[in-house]
Each structure stands twice: as structure tokens, then as C-alpha cells.
Protein backbone atom coordinates (compact mmCIF):
# COMPACT_ATOMS: atom_id res chain seq x y z
CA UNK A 1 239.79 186.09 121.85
CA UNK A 2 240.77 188.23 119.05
CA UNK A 3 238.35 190.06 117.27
CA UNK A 4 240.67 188.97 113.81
CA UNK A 5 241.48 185.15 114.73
CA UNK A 6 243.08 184.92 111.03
CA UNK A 7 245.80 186.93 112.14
CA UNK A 8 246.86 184.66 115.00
CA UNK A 9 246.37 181.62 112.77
CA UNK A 10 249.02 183.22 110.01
CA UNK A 11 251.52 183.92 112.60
CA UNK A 12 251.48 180.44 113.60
CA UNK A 13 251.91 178.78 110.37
CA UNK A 14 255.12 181.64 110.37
CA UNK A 15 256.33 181.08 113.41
CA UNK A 16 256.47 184.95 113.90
CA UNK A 17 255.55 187.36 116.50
CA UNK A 18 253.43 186.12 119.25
CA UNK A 19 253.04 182.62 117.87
CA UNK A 20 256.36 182.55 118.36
CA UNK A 21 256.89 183.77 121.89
CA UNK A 22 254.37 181.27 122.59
CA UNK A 23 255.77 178.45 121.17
CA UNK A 24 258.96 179.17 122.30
CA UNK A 25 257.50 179.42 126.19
CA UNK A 26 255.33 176.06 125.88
CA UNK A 27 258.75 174.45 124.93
CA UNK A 28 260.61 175.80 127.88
CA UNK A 29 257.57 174.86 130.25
CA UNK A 30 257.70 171.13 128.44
CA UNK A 31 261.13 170.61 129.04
CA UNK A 32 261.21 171.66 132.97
CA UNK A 33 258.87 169.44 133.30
CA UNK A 34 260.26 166.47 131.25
CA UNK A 35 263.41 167.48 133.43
CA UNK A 36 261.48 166.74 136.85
CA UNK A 37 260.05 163.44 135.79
CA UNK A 38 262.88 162.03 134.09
CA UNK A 39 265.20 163.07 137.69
CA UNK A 40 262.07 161.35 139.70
CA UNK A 41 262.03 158.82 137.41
CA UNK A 42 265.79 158.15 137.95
CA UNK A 43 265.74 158.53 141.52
CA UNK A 44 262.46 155.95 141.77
CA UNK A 45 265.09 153.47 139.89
CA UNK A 46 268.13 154.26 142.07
CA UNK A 47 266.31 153.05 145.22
CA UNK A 48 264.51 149.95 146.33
CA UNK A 49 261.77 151.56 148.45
CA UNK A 50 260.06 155.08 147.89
CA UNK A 51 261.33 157.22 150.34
CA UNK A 52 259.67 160.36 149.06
CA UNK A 53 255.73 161.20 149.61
CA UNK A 54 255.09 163.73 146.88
CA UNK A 55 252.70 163.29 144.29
CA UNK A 56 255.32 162.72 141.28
CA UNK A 57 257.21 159.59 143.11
CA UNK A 58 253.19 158.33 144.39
CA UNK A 59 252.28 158.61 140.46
CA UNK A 60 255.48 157.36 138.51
CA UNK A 61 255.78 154.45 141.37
CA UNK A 62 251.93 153.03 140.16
CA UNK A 63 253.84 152.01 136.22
CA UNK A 64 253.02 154.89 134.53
CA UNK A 65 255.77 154.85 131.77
CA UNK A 66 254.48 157.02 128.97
CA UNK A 67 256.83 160.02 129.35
CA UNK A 68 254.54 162.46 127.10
CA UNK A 69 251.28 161.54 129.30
CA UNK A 70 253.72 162.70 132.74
CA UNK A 71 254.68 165.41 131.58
CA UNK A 72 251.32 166.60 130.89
CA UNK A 73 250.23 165.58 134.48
CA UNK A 74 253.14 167.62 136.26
CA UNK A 75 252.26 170.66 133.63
CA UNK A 76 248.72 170.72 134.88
CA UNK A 77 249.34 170.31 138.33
CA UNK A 78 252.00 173.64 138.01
CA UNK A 79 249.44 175.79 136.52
CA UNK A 80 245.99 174.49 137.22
CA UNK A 81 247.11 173.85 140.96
CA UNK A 82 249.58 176.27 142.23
CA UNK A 83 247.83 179.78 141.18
CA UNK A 84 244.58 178.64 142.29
CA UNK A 85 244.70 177.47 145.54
CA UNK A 86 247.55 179.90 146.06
CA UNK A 87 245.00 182.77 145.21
CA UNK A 88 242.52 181.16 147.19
CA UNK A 89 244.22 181.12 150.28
CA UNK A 90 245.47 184.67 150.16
CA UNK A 91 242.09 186.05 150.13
CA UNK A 92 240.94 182.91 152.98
CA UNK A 93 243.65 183.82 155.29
CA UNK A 94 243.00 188.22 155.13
CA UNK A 95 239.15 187.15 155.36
CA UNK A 96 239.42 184.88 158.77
CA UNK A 97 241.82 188.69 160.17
CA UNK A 98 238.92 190.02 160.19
CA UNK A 99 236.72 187.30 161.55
CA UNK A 100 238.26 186.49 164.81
CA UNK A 101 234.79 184.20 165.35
CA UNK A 102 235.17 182.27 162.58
CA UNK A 103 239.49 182.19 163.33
CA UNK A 104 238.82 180.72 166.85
CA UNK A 105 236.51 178.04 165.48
CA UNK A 106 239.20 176.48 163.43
CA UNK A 107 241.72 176.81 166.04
CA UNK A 108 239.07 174.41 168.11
CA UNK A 109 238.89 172.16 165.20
CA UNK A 110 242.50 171.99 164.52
CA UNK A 111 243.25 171.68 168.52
CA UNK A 112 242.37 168.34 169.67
CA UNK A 113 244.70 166.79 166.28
CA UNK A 114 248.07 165.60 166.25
CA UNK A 115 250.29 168.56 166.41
CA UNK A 116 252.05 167.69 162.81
CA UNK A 117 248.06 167.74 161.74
CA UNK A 118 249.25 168.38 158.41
CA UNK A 119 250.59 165.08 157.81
CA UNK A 120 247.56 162.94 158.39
CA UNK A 121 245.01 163.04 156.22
CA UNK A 122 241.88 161.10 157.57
CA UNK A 123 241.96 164.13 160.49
CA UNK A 124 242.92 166.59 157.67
CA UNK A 125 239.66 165.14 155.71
CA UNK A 126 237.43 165.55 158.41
CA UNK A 127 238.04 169.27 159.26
CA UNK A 128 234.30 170.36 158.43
CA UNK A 129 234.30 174.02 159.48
CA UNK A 130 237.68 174.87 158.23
CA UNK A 131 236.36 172.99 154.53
CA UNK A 132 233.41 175.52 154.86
CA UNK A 133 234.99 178.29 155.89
CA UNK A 134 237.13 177.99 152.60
CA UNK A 135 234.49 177.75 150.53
CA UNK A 136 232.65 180.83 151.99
CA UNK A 137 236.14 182.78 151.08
CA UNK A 138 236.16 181.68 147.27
CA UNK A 139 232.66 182.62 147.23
CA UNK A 140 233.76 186.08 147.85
CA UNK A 141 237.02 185.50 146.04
CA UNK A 142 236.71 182.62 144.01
CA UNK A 143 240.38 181.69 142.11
CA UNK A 144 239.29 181.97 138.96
CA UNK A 145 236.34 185.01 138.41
CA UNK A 146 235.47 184.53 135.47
CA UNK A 147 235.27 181.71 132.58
CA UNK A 148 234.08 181.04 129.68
CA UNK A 149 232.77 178.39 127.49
CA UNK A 150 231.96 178.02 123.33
CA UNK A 151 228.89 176.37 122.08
CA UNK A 152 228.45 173.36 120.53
CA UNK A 153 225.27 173.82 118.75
CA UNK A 154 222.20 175.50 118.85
CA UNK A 155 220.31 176.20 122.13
CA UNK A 156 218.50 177.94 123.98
CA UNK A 157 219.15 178.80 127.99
CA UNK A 158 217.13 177.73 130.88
CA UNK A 159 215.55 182.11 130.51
CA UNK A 160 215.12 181.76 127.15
CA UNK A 161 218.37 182.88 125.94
CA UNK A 162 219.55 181.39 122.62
CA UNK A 163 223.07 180.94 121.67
CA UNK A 164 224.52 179.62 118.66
CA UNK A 165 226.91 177.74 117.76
CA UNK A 166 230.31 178.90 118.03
CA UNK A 167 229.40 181.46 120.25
CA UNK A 168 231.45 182.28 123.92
CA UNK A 169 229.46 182.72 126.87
CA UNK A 170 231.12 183.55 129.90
CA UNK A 171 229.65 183.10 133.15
CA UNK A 172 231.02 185.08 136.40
CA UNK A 173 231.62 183.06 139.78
CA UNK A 174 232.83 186.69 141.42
CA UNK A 175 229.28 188.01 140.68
CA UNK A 176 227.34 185.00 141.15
CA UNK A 177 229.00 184.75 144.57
CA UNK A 178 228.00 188.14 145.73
CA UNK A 179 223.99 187.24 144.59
CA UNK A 180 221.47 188.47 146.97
CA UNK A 181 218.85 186.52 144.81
CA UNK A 182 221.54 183.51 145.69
CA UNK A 183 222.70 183.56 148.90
CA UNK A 184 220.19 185.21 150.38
CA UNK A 185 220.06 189.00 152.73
CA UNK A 186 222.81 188.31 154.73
CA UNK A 187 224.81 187.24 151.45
CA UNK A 188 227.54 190.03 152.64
CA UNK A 189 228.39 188.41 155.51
CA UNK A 190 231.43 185.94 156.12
CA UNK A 191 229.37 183.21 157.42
CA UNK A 192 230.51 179.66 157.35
CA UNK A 193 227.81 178.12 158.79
CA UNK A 194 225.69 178.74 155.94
CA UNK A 195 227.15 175.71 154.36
CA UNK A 196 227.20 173.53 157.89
CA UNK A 197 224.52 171.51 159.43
CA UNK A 198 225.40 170.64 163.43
CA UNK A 199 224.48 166.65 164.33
CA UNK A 200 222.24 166.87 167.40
CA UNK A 201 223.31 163.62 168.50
CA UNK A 202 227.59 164.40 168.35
CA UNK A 203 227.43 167.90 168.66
CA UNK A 204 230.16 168.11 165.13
CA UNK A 205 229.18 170.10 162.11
CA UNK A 206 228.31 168.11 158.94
CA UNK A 207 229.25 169.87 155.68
CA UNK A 208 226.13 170.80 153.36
CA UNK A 209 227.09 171.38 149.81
CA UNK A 210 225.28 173.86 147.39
CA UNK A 211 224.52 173.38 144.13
CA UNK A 212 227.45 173.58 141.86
CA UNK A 213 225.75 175.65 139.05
CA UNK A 214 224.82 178.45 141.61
CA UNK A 215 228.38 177.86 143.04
CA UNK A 216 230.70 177.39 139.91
CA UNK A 217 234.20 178.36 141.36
CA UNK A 218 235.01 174.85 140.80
CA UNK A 219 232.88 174.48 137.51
CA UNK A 220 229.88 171.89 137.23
CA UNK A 221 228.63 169.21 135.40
CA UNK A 222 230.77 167.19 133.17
CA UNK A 223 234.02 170.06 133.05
CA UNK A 224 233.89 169.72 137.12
CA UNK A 225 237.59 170.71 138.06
CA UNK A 226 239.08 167.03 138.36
CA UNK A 227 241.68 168.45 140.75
CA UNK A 228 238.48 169.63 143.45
CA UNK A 229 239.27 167.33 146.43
CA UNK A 230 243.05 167.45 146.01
CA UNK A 231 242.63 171.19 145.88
CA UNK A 232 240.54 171.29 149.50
CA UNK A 233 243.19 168.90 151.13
CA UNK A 234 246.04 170.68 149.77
CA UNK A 235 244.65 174.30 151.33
CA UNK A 236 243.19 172.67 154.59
CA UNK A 237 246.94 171.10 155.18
CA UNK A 238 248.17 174.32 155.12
CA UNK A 239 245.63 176.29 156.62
CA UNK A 240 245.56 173.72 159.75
CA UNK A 241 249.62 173.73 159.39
CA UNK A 242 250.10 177.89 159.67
CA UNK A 243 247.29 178.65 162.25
CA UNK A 244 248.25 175.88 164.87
CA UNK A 245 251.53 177.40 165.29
CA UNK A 246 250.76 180.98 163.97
CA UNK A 247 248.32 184.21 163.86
CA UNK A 248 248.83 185.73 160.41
CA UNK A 249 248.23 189.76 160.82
CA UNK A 250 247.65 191.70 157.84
CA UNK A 251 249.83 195.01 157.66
CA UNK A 252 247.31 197.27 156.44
CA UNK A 253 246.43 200.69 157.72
CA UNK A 254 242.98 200.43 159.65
CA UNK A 255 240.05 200.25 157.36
CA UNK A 256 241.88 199.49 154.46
CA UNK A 257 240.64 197.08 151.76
CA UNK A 258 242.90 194.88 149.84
CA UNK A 259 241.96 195.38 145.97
CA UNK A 260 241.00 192.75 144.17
CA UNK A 261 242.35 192.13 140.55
CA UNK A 262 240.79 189.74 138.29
CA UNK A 263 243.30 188.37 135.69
CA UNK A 264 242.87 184.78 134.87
CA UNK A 265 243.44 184.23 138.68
CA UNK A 266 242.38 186.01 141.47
CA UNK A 267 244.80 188.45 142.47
CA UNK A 268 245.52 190.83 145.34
CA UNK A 269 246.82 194.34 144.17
CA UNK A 270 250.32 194.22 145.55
CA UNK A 271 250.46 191.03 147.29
CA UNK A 272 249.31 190.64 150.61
CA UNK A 273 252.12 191.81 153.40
CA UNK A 274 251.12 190.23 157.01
CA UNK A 275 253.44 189.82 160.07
CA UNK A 276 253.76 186.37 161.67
CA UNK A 277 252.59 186.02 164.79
CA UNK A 278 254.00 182.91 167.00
CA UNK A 279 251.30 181.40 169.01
CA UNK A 280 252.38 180.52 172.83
């Protein structure tokens, strides 16, 4: 993104300055992570069964041997995964504070599980509000705001726009989320049910997606974020896991607005202090 790309590519063939700093970082990343598989790896050897459910002993335990390819996997899961959802959960669990409607929905849909509800994914799966009430928070605060993408030739966009090759054009899922001519009047309002459909005959909500090109937070098309439904069970584990035992209460002063800072994630200007709240 510099306006002088020359003078990036120069430090890199001198492995000075920046270039440096970076490569020097991508090597430490590279080897923590070699580090994990290679002790998962070990312990996967060591023992007869697989005792351990994470997603490194579930992966190396289906014969994937090519140490380079692992290490790539864990890598991506560390920074594609963890800022992500962590930023998206932030902003979903100071949203539903305010919302004690849409709070004591997903208390009724979490109620009637098994109280470890966080273990068991078919009921984890099936959790339609709380999957729509997380995807009307990231379309307020979607984890990643902005992104961008280059062209690879000629063309011209669907309102007559041309880009050329080699150009960046960088679309903005904060905005786009926020879109009267989108979402409609009441597009200001934290409304779940605008992505629900209720089944006359059951009573239970049915989940109604939107079109991913008016709803981009997870990209569209053939980039589509491969880590999507891992993402939405990993954040509706722990957003069944925390409310079913606790109330999470922001401490703000009354009226007070978090503000929200867009660096490559989503971020909330000085964290986001709550008190726990044990529910009887």
C-alpha cells in the first residue's frame, strides 16, 4: 500500500529496515507454530487413542504428514480465527446489554439444552436466533470493516464503473451494513428477526440468509471466508456457554458509547470492561 512499492521491494532484497522486522516476525510466528504441531504430533504418537478434542489432534490424527502444509493450517487458524471472532463477539455481547429482548430470547433457546450446551454440537448447530442475532451484530460491527481487492483485468462494474487492471478497490462491510437503501428504514435497529422466518407448523424460527454481496463481512463468491461455519459454531459455543451461567454487564457510565476503531479488525477503544454477573 505504499505509494513507492520500489522502496519496499529494495529493502527486501537487503534484508534491511522493515523487510527485515518482517521477516524476522514471520520466522518467529513459523516456528511457534512448527513447535505446536511437532508437540501434537508427538503426543498423537505417544498414545494409542486420541484423548484430546481440539482441532490440531482431529487434523494431524486424519494422516496429514506434510509438516510445511500444518503449519500453515495452525498459522491461519491463529490469525484469521482468533481476532475475528474475538472482535465479533465483543461488539455481540455489549449489543445484546442493551437489548434485554433480544438477551431473553437466547436464554429461551439455550434453556431447554444440555447444561454443558457447549459441548454438543448438533444442539449448538441448531441455535437459529442466537446464529441471527450474531449476524445482526457484525452487520453493525462486522470483524473486518473494510477490504480490499486488485484487479485482474479490465472491467467495468455492475454502475458502470471501470477499473483497470492492477487497480485496488476496496469495498466497506461497516458502511454497507449501516445502508438504508440495504436494510431498509428500520436499518438502525438491532433486530434479529430480520434474518428469521417462524415455521407455522413448529412454532421454531428458520434462519433466512441475505445475499452475501450486500452482506460481505464474510466475503462472497469464490474468496468466501473458508473458515464461515467453523467461525459461527465457535462464537455460538461460547455465546450459549457464558449466558447460561452468566449476565455480562458492561461498566460504562449511562449513555455512553463504546468507540469503534477500525484497524484491520474491529476494535473497541480500550477494550470492553463488564462485570460478571452469576445467574441463580
Amino acid at each position: 500500500i505504499l505509494p513507492f512499492p520500489l522502496i519496499w521491494k529494495i529493502k527486501r532484497v537487503f534484508g534491511i529496515g522493515s523487510e527485515k522486522k518482517l521477516r524476522i516476525a514471520v520466522e518467529q510466528v513459523r516456528e511457534f507454530a512448527k513447535k505446536l504441531v511437532r508437540e501434537k504430533q508427538r503426543e498423537l504418537n505417544e498414545k494409542s487413542s486420541l484423548d484430546s478434542a481440539d482441532l490440531l489432534s482431529r487434523f494431524l490424527s486424519t494422516g496429514h504428514s506434510d509438516e510445511d502444509f500444518v503449519v500453515d493450517i495452525v498459522i491461519s487458524f491463529i490469525l484469521a480465527g482468533r481476532d475475528t471472532t474475538s472482535a465479533a463477539l465483543t461488539w455481540f455481547f455489549w449489543l445484546i446489554s442493551k437489548n434485554a429482548d433480544v438477551e431473553s430470547e437466547i436464554l429461551r433457546e439455550i434453556g431447554g439444552k444440555e447444561e454443558d450446551v457447549s459441548m454438543r454440537y448438533d444442539e449448538v448447530k441448531n441455535m437459529m436466533y442466537t446464529h441471527a442475532s450474531l449476524c445482526e451484530s457484525m452487520r453493525f460491527y462486522p470483524p473486518v470493516p473494510m477490504d480490499s481487492k486488485e484487479v485482474m483485468k479490465d472491467d467495468v462494474l455492475p454502475d458502470g464503473t471501470f477499473v483497470k487492471k492492477g487497480m485496488r478497490v476496496t469495498y466497506h462491510p461497516y458502511a454497507m451494513g449501516r445502508s438504508e437503501e440495504i436494510w431498509g428504514k428500520d436499518w438502525a435497529e438491532f433486530k434479529p428477526e430480520r434474518w428469521l422466518n417462524k415455521d407455522e407448523m413448529t412454532g421454531n424460527w428458520m434462519f433466512v440468509g441475505k445475499d452475501p454481496f450486500a452482506y460481505p463481512v464474510f466475503q462472497a463468491g469464490p474468496r468466501v471466508c473458508l473458515g464461515k461455519e467453523m467461525a459461527f459454531l465457535q462464537m455460538k459455543r461460547v455465546v450459549a456457554g457464558v449466558l447460561q451461567r452468566f449476565k455480562v454487564v458492561p461498566v460504562v457510565e449511562k449513555g455512553v458509547e463504546p468507540m469503534f476503531i477500525s484497524y484491520l479488525t474491529a476494535k473497541m477503544k480500550g477494550g470492553f470492561p463488564v462485570t460478571i454477573e452469576e445467574r441463580m
